[in-house]
PDB file of N, CA and C in Angstrom:
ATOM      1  N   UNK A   1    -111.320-230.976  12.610  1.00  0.00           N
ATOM      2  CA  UNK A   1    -110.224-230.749  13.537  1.00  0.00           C
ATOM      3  C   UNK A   1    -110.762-229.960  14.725  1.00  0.00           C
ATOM      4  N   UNK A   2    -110.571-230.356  16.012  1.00  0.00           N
ATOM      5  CA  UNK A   2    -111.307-229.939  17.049  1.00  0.00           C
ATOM      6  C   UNK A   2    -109.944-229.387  17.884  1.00  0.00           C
ATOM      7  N   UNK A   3    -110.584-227.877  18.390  1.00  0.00           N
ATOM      8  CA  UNK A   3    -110.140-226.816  19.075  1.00  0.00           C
ATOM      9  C   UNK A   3    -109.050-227.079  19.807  1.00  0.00           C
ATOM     10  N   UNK A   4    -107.532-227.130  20.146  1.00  0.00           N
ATOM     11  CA  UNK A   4    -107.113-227.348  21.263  1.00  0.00           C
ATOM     12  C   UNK A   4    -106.171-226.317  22.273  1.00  0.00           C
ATOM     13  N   UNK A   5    -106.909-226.459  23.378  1.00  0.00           N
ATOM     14  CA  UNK A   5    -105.929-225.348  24.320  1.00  0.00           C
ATOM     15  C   UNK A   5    -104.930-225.557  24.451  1.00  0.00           C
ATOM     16  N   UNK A   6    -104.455-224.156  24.444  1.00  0.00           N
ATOM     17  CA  UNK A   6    -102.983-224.245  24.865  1.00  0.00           C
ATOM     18  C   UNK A   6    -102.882-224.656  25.968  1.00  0.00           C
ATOM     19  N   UNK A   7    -101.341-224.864  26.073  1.00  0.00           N
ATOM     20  CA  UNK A   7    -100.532-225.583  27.478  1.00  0.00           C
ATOM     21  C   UNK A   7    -100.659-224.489  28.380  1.00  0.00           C
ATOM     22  N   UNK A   8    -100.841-224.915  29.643  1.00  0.00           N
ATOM     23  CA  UNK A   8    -101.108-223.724  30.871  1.00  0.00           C
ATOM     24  C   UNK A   8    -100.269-223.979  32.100  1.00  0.00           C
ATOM     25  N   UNK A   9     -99.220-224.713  31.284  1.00  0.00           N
ATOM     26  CA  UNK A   9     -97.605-224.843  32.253  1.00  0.00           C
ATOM     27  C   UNK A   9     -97.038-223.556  33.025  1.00  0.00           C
ATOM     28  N   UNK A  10     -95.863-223.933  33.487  1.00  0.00           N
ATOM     29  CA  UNK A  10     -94.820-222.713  33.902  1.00  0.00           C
ATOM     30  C   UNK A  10     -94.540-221.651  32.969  1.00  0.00           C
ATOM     31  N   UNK A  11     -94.668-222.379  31.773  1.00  0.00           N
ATOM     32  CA  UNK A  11     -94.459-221.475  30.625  1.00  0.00           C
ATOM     33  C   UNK A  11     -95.008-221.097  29.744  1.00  0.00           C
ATOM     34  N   UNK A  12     -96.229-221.028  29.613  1.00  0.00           N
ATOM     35  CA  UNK A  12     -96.945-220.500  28.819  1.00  0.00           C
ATOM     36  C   UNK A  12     -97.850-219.471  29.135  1.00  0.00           C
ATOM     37  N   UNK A  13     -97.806-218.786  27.584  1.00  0.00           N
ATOM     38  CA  UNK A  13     -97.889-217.210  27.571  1.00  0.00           C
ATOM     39  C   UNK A  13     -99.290-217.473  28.040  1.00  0.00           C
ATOM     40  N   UNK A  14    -100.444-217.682  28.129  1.00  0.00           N
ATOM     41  CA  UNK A  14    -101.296-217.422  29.063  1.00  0.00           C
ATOM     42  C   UNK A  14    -101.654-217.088  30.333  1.00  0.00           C
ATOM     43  N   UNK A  15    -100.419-217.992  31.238  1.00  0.00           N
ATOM     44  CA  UNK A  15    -100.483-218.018  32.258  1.00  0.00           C
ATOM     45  C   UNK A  15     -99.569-216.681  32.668  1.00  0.00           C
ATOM     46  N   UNK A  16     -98.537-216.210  31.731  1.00  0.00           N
ATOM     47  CA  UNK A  16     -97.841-215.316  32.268  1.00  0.00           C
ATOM     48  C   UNK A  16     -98.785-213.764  31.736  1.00  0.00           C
ATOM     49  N   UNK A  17     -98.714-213.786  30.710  1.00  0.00           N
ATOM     50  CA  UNK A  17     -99.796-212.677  30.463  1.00  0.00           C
ATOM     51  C   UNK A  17    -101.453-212.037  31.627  1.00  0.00           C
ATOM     52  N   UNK A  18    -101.565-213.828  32.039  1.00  0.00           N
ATOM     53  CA  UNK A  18    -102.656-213.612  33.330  1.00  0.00           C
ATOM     54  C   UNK A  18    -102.036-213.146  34.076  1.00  0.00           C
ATOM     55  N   UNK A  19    -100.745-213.286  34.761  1.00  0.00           N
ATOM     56  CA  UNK A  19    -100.122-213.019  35.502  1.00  0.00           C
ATOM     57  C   UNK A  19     -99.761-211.905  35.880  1.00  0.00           C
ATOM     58  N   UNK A  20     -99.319-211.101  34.614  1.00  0.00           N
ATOM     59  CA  UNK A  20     -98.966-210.044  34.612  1.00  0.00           C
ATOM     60  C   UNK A  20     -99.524-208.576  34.143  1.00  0.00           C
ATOM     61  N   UNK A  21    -101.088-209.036  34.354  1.00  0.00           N
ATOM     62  CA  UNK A  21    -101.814-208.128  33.738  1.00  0.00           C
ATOM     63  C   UNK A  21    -102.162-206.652  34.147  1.00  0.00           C
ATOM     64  N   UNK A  22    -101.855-206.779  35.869  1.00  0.00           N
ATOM     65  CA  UNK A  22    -101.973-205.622  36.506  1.00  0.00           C
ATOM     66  C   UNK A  22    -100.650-204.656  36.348  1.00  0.00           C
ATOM     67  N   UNK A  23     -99.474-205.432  36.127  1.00  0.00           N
ATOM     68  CA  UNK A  23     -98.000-204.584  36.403  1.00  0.00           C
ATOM     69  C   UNK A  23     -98.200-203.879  34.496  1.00  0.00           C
ATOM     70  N   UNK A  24     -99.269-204.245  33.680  1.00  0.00           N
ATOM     71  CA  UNK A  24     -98.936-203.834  32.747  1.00  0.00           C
ATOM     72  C   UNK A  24     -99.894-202.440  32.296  1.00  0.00           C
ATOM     73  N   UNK A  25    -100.975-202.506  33.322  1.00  0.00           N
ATOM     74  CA  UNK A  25    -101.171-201.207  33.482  1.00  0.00           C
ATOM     75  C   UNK A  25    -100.859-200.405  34.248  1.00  0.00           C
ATOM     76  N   UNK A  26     -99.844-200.652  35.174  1.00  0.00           N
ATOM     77  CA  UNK A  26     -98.944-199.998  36.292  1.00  0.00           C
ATOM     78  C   UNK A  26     -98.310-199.288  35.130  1.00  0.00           C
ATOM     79  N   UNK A  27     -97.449-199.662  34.011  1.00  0.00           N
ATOM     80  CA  UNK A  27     -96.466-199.322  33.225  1.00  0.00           C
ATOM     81  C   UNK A  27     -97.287-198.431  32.016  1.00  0.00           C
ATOM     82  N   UNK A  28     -98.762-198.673  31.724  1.00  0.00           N
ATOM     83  CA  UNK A  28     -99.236-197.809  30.818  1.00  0.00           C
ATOM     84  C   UNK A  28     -99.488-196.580  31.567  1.00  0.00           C
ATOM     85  N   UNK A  29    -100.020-196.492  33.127  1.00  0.00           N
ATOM     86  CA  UNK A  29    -100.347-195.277  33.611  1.00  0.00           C
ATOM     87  C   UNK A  29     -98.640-194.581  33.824  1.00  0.00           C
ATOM     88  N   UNK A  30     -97.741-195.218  34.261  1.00  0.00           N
ATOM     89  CA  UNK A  30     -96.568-194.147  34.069  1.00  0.00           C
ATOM     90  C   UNK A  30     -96.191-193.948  32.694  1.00  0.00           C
ATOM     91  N   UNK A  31     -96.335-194.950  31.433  1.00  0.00           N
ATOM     92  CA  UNK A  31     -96.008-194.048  30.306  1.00  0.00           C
ATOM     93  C   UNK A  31     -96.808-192.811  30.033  1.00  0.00           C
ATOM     94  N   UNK A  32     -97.905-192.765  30.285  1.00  0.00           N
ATOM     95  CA  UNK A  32     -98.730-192.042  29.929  1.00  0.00           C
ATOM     96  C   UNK A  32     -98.400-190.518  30.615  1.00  0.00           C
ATOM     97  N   UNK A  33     -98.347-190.325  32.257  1.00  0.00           N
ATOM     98  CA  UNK A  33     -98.036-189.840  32.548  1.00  0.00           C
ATOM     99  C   UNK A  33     -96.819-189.290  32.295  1.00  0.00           C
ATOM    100  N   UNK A  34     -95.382-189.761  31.918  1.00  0.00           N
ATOM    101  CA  UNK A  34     -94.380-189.395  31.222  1.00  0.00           C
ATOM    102  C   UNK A  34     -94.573-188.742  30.504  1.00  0.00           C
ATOM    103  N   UNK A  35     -94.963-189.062  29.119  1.00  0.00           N
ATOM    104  CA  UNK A  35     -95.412-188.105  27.956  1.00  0.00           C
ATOM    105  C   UNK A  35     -96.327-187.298  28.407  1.00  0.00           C
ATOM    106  N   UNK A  36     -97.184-186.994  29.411  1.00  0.00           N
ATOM    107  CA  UNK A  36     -97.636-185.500  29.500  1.00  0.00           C
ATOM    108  C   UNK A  36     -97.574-184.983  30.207  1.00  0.00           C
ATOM    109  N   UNK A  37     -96.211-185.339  31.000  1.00  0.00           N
ATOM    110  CA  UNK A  37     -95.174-184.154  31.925  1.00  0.00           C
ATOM    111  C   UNK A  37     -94.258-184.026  30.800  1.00  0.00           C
ATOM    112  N   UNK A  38     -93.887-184.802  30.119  1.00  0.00           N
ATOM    113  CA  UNK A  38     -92.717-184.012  29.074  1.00  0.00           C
ATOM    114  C   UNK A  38     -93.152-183.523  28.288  1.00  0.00           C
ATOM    115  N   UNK A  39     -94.235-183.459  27.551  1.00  0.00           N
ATOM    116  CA  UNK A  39     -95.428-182.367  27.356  1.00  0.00           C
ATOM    117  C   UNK A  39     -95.407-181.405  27.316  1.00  0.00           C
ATOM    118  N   UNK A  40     -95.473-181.221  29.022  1.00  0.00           N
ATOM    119  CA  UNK A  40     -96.125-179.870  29.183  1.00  0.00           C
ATOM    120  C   UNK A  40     -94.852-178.830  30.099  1.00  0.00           C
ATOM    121  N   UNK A  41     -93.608-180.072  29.976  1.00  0.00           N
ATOM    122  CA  UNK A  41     -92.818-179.066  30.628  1.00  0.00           C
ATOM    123  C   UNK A  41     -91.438-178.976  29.395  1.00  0.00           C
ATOM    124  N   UNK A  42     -92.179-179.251  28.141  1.00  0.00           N
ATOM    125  CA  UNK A  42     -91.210-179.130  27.163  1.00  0.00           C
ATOM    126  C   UNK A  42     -89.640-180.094  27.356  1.00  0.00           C
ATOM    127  N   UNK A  43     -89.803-181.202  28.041  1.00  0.00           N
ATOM    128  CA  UNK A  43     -88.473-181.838  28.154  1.00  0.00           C
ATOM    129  C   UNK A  43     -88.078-183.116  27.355  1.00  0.00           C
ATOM    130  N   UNK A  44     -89.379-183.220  26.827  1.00  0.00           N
ATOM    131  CA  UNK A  44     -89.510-184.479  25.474  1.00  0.00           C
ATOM    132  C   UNK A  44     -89.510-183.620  24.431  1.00  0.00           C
ATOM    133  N   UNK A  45     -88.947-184.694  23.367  1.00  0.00           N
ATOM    134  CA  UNK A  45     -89.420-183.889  21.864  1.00  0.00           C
ATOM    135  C   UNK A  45     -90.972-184.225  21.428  1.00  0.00           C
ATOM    136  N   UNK A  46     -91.595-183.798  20.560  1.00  0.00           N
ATOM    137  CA  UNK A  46     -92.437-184.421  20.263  1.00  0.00           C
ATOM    138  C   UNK A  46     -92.566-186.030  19.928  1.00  0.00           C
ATOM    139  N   UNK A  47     -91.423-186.291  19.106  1.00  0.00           N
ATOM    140  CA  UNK A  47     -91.051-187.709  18.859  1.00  0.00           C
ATOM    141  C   UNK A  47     -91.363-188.843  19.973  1.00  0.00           C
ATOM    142  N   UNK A  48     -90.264-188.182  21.035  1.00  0.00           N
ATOM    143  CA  UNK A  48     -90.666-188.923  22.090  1.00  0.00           C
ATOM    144  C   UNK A  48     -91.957-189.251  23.091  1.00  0.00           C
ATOM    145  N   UNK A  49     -92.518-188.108  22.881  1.00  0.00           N
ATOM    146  CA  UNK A  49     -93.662-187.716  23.179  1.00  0.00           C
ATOM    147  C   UNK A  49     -94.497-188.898  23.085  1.00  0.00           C
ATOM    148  N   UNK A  50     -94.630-188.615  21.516  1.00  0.00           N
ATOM    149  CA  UNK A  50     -95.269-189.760  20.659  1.00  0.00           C
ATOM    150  C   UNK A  50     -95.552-191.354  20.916  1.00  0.00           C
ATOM    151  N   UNK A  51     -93.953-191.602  20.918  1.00  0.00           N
ATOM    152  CA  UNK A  51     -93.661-192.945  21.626  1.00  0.00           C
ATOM    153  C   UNK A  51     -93.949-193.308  22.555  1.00  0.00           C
ATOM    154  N   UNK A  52     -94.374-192.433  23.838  1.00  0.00           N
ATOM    155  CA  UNK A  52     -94.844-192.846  25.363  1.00  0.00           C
ATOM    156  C   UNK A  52     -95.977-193.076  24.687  1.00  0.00           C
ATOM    157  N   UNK A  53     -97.124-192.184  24.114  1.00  0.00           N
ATOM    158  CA  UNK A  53     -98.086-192.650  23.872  1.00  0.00           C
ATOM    159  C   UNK A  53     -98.427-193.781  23.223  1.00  0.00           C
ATOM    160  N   UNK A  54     -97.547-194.544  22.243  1.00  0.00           N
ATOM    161  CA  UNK A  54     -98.024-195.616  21.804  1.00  0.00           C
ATOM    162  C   UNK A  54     -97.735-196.654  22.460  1.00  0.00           C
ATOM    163  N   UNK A  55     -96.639-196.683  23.372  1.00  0.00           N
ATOM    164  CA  UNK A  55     -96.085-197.920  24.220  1.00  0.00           C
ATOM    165  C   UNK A  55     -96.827-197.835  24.793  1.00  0.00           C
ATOM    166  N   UNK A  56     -97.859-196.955  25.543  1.00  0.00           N
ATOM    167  CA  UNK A  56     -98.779-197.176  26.564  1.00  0.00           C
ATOM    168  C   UNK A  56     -99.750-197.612  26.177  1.00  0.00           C
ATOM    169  N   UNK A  57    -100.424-197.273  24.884  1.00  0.00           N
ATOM    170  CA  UNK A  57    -101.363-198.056  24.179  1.00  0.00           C
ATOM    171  C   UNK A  57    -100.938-199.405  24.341  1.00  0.00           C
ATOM    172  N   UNK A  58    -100.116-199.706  23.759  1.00  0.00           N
ATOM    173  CA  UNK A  58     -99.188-201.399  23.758  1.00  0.00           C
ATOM    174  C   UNK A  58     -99.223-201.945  24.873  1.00  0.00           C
ATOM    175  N   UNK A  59     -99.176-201.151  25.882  1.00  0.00           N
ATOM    176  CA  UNK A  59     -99.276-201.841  27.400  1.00  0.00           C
ATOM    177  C   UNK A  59    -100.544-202.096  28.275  1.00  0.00           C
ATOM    178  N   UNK A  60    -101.198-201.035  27.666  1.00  0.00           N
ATOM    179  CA  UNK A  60    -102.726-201.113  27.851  1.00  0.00           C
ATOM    180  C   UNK A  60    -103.392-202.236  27.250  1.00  0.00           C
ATOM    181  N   UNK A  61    -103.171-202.423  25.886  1.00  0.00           N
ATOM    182  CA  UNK A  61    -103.798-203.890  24.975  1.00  0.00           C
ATOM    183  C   UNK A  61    -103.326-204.860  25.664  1.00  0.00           C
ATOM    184  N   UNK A  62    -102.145-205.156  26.545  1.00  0.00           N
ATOM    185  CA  UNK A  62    -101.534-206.196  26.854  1.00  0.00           C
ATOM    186  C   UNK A  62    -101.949-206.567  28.632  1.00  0.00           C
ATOM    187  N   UNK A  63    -102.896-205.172  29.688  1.00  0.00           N
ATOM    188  CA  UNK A  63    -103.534-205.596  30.356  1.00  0.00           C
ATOM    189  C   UNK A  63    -104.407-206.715  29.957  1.00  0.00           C
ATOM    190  N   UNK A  64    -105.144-205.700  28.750  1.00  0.00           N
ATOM    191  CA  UNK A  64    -106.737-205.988  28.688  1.00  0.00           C
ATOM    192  C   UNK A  64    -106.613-207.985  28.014  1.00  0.00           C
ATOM    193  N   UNK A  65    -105.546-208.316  27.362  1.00  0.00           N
ATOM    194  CA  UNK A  65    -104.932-209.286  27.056  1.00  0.00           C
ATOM    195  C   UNK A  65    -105.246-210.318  28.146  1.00  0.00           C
ATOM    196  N   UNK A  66    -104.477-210.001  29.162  1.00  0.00           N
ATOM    197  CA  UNK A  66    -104.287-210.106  30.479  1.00  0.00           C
ATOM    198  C   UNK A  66    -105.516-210.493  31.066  1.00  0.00           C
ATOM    199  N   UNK A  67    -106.411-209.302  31.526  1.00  0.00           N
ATOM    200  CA  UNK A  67    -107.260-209.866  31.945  1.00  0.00           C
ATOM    201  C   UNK A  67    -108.139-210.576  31.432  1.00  0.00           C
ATOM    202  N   UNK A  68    -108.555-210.762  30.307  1.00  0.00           N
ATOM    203  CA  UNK A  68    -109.482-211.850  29.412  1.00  0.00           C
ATOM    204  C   UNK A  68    -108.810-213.244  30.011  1.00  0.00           C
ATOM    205  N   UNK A  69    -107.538-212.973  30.271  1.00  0.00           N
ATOM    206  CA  UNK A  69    -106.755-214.523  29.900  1.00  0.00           C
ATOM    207  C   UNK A  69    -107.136-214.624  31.573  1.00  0.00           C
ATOM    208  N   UNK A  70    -106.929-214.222  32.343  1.00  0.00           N
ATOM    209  CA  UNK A  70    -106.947-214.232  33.783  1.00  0.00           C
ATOM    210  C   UNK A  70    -108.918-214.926  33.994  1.00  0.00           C
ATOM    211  N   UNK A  71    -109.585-214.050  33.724  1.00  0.00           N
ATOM    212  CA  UNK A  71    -110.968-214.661  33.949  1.00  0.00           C
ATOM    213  C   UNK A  71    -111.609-215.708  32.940  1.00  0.00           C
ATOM    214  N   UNK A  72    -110.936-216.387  31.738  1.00  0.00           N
ATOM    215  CA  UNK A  72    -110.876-216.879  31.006  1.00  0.00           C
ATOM    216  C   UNK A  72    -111.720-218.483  31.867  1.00  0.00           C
ATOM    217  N   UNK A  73    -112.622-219.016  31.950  1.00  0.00           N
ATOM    218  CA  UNK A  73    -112.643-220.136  32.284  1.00  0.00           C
ATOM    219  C   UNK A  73    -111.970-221.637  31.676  1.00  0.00           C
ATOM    220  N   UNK A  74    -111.182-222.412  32.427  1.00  0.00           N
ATOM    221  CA  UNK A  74    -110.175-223.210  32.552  1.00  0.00           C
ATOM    222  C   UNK A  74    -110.748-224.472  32.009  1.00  0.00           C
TER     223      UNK A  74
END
């Protein structure tokens, strides 16, 4: 059974993930930053804290996603 690419339509997650790879580290550098102004000015709980940090992880994997898929040869 031989390899087949995905569809690289209007709609497919490749093309949008390429797409959107820069706005998704736009969104990890403000989570990040969030959680360590609420940090350090005590206005998060820790909980929340927490959570910026992992969504930004999540958003960060989903650049780097991104850009693989973006320089990906076609």
């Amino acid at each position: 059974m031989e390899n087949q690419e995905p569809p690289n339509d209007l709609w497919s997650r490749r093309r949008w993930l390429a797409r959107l790879s820069l706005s998704f580290l736009i969104v990890a550098c403000w989570l990040v930053y969030t959680g360590f102004q609420g940090e350090q000015h005590h206005t998060l709980s820790r909980g929340r804290v927490l959570l910026c940090y992992v969504a930004a992880m999540l958003a960060f994997v989903l650049f780097i996603m991104g850009t693989r898929e973006r320089h990906r040869p076609s």
